[in-house]
N, C-alpha and C. Protein backbone atom coordinates (compact mmCIF):
# COMPACT_ATOMS: atom_id res chain seq x y z
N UNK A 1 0.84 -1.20 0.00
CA UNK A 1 0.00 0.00 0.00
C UNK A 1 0.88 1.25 0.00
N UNK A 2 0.52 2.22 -0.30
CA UNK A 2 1.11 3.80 -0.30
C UNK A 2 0.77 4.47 0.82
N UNK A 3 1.80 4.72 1.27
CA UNK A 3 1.62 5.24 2.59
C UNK A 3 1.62 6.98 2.56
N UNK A 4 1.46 7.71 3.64
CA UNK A 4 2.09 9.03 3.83
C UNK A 4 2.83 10.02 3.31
N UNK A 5 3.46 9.39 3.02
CA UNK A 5 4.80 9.70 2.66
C UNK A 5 5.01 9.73 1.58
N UNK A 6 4.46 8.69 0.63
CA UNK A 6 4.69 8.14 -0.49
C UNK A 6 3.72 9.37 -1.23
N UNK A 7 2.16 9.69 -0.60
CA UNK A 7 1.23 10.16 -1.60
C UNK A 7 1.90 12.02 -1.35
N UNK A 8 3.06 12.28 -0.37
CA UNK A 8 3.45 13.57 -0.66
C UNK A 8 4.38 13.53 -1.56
N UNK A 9 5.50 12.47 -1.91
CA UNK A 9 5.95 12.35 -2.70
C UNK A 9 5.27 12.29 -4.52
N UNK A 10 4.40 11.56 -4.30
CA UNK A 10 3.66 11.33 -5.30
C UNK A 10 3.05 12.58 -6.16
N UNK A 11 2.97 13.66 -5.10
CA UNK A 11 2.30 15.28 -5.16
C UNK A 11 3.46 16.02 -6.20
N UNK A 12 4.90 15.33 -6.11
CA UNK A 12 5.90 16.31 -6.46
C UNK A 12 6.43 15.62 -7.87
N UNK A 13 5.34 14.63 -8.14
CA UNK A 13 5.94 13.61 -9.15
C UNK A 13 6.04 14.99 -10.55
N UNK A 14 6.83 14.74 -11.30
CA UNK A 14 7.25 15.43 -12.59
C UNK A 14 6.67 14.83 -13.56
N UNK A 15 6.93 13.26 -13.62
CA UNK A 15 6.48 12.58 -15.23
C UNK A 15 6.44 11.14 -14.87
N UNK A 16 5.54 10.57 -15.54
CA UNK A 16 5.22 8.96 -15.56
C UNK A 16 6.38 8.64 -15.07
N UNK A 17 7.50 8.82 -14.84
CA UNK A 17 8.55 7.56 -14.60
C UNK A 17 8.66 7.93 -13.26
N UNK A 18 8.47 9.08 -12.79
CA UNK A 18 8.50 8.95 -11.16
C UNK A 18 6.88 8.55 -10.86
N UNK A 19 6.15 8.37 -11.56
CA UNK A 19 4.97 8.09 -11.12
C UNK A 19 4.86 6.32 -10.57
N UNK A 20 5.65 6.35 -11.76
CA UNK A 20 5.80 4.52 -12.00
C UNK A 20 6.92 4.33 -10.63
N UNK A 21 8.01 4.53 -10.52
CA UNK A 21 8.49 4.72 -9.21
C UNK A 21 8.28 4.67 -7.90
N UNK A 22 7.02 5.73 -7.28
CA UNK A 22 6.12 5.82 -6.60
C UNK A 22 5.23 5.18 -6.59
N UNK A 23 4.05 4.84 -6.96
CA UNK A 23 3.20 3.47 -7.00
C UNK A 23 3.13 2.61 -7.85
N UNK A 24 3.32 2.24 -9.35
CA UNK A 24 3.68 1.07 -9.97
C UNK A 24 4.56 0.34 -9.32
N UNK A 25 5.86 0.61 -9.26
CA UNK A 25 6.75 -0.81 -9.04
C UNK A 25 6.33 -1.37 -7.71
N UNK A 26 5.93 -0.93 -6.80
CA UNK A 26 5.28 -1.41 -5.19
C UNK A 26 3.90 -2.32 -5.72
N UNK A 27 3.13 -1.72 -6.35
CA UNK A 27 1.72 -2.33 -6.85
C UNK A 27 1.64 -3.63 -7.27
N UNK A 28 3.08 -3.77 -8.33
CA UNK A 28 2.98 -4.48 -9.04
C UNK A 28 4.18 -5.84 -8.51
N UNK A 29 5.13 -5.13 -7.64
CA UNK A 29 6.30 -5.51 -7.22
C UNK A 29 7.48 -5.63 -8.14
N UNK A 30 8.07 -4.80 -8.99
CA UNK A 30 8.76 -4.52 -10.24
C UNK A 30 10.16 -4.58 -9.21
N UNK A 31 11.34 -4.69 -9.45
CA UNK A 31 12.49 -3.97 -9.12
C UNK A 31 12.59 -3.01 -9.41
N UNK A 32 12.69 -2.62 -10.57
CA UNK A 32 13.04 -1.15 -11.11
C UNK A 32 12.12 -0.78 -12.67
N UNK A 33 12.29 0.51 -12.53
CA UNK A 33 11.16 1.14 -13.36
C UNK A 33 11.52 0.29 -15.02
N UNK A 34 12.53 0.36 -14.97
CA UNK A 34 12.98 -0.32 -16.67
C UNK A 34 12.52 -1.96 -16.55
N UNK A 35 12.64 -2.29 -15.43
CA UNK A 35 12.00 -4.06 -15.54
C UNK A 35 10.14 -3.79 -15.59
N UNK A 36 9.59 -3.14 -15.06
CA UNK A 36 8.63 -2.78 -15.59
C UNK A 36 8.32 -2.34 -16.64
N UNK A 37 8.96 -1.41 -17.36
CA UNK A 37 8.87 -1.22 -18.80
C UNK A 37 9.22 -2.66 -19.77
N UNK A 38 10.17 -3.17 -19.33
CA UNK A 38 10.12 -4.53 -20.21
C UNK A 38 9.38 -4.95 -20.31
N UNK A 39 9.12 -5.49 -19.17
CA UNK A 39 7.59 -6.71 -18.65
C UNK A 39 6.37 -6.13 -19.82
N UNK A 40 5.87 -5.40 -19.45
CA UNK A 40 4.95 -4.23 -19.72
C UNK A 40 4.33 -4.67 -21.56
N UNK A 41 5.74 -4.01 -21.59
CA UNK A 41 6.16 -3.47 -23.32
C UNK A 41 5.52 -4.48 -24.11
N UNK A 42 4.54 -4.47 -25.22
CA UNK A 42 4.05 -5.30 -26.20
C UNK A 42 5.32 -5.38 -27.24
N UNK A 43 6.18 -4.08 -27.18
CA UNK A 43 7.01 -3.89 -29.10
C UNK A 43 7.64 -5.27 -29.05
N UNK A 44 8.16 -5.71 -28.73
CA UNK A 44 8.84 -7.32 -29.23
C UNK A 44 7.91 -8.21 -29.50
N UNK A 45 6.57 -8.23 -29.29
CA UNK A 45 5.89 -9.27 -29.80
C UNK A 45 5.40 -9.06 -31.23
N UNK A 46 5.29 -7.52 -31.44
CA UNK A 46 4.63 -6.93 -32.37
C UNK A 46 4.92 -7.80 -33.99
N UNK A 47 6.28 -7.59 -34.07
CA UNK A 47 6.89 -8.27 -35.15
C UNK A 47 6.64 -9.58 -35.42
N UNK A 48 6.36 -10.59 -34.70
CA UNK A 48 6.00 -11.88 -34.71
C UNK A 48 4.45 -12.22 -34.66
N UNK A 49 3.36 -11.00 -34.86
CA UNK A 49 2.08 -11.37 -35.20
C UNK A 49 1.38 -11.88 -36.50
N UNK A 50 0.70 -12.79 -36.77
CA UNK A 50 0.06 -13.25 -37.91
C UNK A 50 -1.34 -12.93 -38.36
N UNK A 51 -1.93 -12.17 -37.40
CA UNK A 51 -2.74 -12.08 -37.37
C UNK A 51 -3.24 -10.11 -37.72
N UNK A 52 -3.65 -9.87 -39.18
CA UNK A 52 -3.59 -8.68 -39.64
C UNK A 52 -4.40 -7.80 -38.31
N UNK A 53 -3.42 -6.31 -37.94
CA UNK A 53 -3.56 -5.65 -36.56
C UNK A 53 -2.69 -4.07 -37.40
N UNK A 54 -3.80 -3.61 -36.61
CA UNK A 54 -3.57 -2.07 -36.97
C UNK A 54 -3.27 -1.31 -35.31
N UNK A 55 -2.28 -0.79 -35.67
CA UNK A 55 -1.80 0.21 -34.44
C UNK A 55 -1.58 1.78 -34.92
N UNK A 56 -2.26 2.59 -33.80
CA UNK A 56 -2.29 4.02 -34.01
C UNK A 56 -1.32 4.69 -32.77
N UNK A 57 -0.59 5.55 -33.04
CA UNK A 57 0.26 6.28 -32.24
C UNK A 57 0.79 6.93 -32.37
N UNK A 58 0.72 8.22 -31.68
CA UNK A 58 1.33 9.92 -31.91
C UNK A 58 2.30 9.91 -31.15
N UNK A 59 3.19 10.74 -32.45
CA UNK A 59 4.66 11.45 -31.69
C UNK A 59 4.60 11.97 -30.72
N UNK A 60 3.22 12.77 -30.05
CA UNK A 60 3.70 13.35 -28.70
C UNK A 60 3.05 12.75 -28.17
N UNK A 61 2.75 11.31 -27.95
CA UNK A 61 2.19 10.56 -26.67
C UNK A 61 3.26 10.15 -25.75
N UNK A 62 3.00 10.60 -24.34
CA UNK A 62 3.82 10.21 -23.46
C UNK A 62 3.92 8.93 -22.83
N UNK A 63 2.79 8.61 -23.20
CA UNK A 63 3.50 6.93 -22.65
C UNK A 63 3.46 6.15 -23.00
N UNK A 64 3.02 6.13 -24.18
CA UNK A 64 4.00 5.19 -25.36
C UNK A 64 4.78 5.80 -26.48
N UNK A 65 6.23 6.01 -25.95
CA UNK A 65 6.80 7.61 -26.68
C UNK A 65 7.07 6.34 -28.18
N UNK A 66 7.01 7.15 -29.14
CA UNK A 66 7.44 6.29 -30.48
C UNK A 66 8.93 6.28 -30.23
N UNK A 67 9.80 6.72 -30.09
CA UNK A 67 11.36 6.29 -30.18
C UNK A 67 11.90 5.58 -29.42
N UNK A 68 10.71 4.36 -28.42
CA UNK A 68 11.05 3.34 -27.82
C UNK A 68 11.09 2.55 -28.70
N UNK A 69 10.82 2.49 -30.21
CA UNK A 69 10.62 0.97 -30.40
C UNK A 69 11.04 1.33 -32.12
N UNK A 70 11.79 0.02 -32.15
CA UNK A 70 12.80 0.11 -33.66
C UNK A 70 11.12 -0.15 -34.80
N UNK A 71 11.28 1.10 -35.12
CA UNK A 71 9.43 0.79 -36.28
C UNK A 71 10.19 -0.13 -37.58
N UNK A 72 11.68 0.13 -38.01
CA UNK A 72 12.11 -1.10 -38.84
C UNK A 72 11.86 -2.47 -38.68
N UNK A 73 12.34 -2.77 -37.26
CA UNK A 73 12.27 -3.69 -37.00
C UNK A 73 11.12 -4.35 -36.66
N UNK A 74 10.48 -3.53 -35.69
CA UNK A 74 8.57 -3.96 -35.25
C UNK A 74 7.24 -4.30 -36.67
N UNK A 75 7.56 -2.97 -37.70
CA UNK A 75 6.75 -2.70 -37.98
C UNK A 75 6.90 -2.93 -39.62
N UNK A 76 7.84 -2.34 -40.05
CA UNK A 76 8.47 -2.95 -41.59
C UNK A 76 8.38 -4.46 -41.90
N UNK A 77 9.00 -5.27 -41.17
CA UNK A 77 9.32 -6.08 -41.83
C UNK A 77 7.78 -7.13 -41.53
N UNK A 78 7.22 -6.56 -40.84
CA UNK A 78 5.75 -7.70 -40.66
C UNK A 78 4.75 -7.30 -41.46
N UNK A 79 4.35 -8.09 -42.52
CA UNK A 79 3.40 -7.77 -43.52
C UNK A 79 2.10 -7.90 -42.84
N UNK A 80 1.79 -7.83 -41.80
CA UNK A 80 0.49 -8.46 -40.91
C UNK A 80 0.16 -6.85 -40.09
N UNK A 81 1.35 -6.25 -40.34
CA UNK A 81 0.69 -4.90 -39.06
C UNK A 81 1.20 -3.85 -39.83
N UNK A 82 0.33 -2.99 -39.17
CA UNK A 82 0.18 -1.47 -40.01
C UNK A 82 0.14 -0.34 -38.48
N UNK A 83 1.37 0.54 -39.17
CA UNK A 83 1.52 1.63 -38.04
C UNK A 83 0.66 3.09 -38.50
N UNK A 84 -0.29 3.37 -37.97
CA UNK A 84 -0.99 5.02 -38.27
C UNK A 84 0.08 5.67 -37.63
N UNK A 85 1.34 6.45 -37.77
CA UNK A 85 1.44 7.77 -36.66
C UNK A 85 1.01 9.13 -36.83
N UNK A 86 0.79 9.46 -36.34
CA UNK A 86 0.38 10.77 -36.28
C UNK A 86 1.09 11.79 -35.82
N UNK A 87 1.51 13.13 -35.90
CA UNK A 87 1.87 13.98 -34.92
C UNK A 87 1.37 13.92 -34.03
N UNK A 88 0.28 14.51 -33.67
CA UNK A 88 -0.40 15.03 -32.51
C UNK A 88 -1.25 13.51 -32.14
N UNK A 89 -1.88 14.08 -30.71
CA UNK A 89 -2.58 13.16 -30.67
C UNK A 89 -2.42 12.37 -28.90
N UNK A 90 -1.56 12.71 -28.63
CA UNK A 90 -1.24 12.25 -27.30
C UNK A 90 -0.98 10.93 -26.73
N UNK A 91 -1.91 10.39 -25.66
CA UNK A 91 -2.37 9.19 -25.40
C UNK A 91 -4.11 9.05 -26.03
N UNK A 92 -3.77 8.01 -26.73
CA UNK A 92 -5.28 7.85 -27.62
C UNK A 92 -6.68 8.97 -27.25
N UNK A 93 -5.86 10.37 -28.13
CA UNK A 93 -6.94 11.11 -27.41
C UNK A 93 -7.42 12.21 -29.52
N UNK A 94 -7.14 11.59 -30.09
CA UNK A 94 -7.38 11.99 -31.24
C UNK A 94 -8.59 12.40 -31.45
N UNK A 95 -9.15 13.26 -31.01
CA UNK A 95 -10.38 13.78 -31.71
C UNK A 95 -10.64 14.84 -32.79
N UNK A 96 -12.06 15.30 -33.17
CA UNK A 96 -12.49 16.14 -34.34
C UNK A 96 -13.77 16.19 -34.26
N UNK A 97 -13.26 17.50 -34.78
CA UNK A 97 -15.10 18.29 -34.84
C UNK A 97 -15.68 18.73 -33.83
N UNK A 98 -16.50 19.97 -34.05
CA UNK A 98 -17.35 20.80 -32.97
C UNK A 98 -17.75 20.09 -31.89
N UNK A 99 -18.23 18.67 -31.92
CA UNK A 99 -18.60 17.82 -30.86
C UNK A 99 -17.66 17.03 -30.76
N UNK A 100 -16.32 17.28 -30.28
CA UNK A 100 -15.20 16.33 -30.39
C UNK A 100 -15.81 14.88 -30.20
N UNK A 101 -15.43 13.83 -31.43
CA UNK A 101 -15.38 12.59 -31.18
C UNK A 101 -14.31 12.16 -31.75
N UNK A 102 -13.51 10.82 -31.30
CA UNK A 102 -12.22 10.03 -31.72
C UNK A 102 -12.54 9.76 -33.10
N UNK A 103 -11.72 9.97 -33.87
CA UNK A 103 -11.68 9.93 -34.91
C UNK A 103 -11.30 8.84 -35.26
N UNK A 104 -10.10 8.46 -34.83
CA UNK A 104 -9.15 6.76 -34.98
C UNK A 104 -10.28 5.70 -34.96
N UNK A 105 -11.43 5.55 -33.93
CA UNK A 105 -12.32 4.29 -34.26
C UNK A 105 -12.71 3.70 -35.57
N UNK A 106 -13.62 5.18 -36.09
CA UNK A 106 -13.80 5.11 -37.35
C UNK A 106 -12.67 4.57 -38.60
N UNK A 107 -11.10 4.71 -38.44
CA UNK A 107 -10.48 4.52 -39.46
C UNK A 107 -10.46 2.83 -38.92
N UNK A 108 -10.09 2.67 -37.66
CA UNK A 108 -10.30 1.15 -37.37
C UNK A 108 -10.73 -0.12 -37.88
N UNK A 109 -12.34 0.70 -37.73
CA UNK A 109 -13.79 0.06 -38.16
C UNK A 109 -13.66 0.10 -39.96
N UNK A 110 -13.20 1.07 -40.57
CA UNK A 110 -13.25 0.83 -41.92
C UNK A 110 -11.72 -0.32 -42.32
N UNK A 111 -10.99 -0.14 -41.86
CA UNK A 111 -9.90 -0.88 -41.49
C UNK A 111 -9.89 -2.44 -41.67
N UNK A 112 -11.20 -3.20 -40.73
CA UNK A 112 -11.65 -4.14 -40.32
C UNK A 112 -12.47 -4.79 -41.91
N UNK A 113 -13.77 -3.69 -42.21
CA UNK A 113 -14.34 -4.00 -42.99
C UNK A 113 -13.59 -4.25 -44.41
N UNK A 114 -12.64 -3.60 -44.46
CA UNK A 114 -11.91 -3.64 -45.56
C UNK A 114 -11.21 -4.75 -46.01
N UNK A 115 -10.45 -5.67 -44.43
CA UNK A 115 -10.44 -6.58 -44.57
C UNK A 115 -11.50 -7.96 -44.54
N UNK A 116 -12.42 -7.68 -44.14
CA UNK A 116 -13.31 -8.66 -44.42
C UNK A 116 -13.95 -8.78 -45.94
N UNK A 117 -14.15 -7.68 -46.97
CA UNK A 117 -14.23 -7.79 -47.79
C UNK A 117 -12.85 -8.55 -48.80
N UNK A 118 -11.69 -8.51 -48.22
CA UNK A 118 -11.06 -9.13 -49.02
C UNK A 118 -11.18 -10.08 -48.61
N UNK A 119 -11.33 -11.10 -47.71
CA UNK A 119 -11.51 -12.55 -47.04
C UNK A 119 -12.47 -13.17 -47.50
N UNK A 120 -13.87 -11.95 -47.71
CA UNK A 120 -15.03 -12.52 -48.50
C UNK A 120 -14.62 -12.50 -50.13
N UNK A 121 -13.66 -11.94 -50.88
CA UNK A 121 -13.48 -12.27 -52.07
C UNK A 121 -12.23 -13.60 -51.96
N UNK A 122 -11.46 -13.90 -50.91
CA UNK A 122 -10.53 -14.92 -51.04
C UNK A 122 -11.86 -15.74 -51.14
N UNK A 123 -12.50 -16.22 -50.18
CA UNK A 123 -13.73 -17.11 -49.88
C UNK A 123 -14.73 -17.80 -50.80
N UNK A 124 -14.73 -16.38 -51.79
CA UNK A 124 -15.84 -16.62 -53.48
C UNK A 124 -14.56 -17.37 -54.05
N UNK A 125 -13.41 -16.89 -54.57
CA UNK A 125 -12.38 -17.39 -55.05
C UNK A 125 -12.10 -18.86 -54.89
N UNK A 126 -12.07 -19.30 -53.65
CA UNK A 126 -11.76 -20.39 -53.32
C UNK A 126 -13.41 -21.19 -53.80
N UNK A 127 -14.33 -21.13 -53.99
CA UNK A 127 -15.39 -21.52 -54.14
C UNK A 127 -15.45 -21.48 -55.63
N UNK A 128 -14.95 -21.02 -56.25
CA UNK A 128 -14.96 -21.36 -57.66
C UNK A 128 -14.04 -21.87 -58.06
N UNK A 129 -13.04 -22.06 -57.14
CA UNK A 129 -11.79 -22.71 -57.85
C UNK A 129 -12.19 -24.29 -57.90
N UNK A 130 -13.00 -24.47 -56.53
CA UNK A 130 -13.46 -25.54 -55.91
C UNK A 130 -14.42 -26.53 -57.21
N UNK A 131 -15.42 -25.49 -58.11
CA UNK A 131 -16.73 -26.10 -58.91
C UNK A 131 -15.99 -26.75 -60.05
């Protein structure tokens, strides 16, 4: 638990990594803030997915900064995943329009359908190859 002490400290925190410091690594029982960031971290699996996956993420998001993670290596060489970045944008906070709504769902959702229409033409394909 966080004691006293901890939540005045916590008051003077600067940025996620003293945050993570202060109550993550206790919460979670981490040694140190970077073994938590390992643990944590999806980017090494990223490259080894088969399964077609779309990821969105802005240069100025703080906590998932983009220059943690080799995009050559993660993101190039896997024909299965697709990186949106954006400038702006923060932590998944992309919105638009007079009634701000997230914008990113929508590219998602067309994203999705887009591939299902090609799955439904592999699908006809394979069905005529079949007659």
């Amino acid at each position: 638990m966080i004691n006293i002490l901890e939540i005045e400290k916590l008051q003077h925190a600067k940025n996620y990594r003293d945050f993570d410091e202060i109550v993550t690594l206790k919460l979670f029982n981490f040694e140190t803030v970077e073994e938590y960031y390992i643990q944590s971290s999806s980017k090494d699996d990223i490259e080894h997915l088969k399964i077609p996956s779309i990821f969105f993420n802005a240069e100025n998001d703080k906590l998932s900064p983009v220059d943690t993670v080799d995009l050559s290596k993660t993101f190039h060489k896997n024909p299965n995943v697709i990186l949106l970045l954006t400038r702006w944008g923060g932590h998944v906070c992309w919105f638009t329009g007079m009634r701000p709504k997230r914008w990113f769902i929508e590219k998602a959702v067309k994203w999705v359908d887009a591939l299902e229409q090609i799955n439904s033409k592999l699908d006809q394909d394979k069905i005529k190859i079949m007659h």
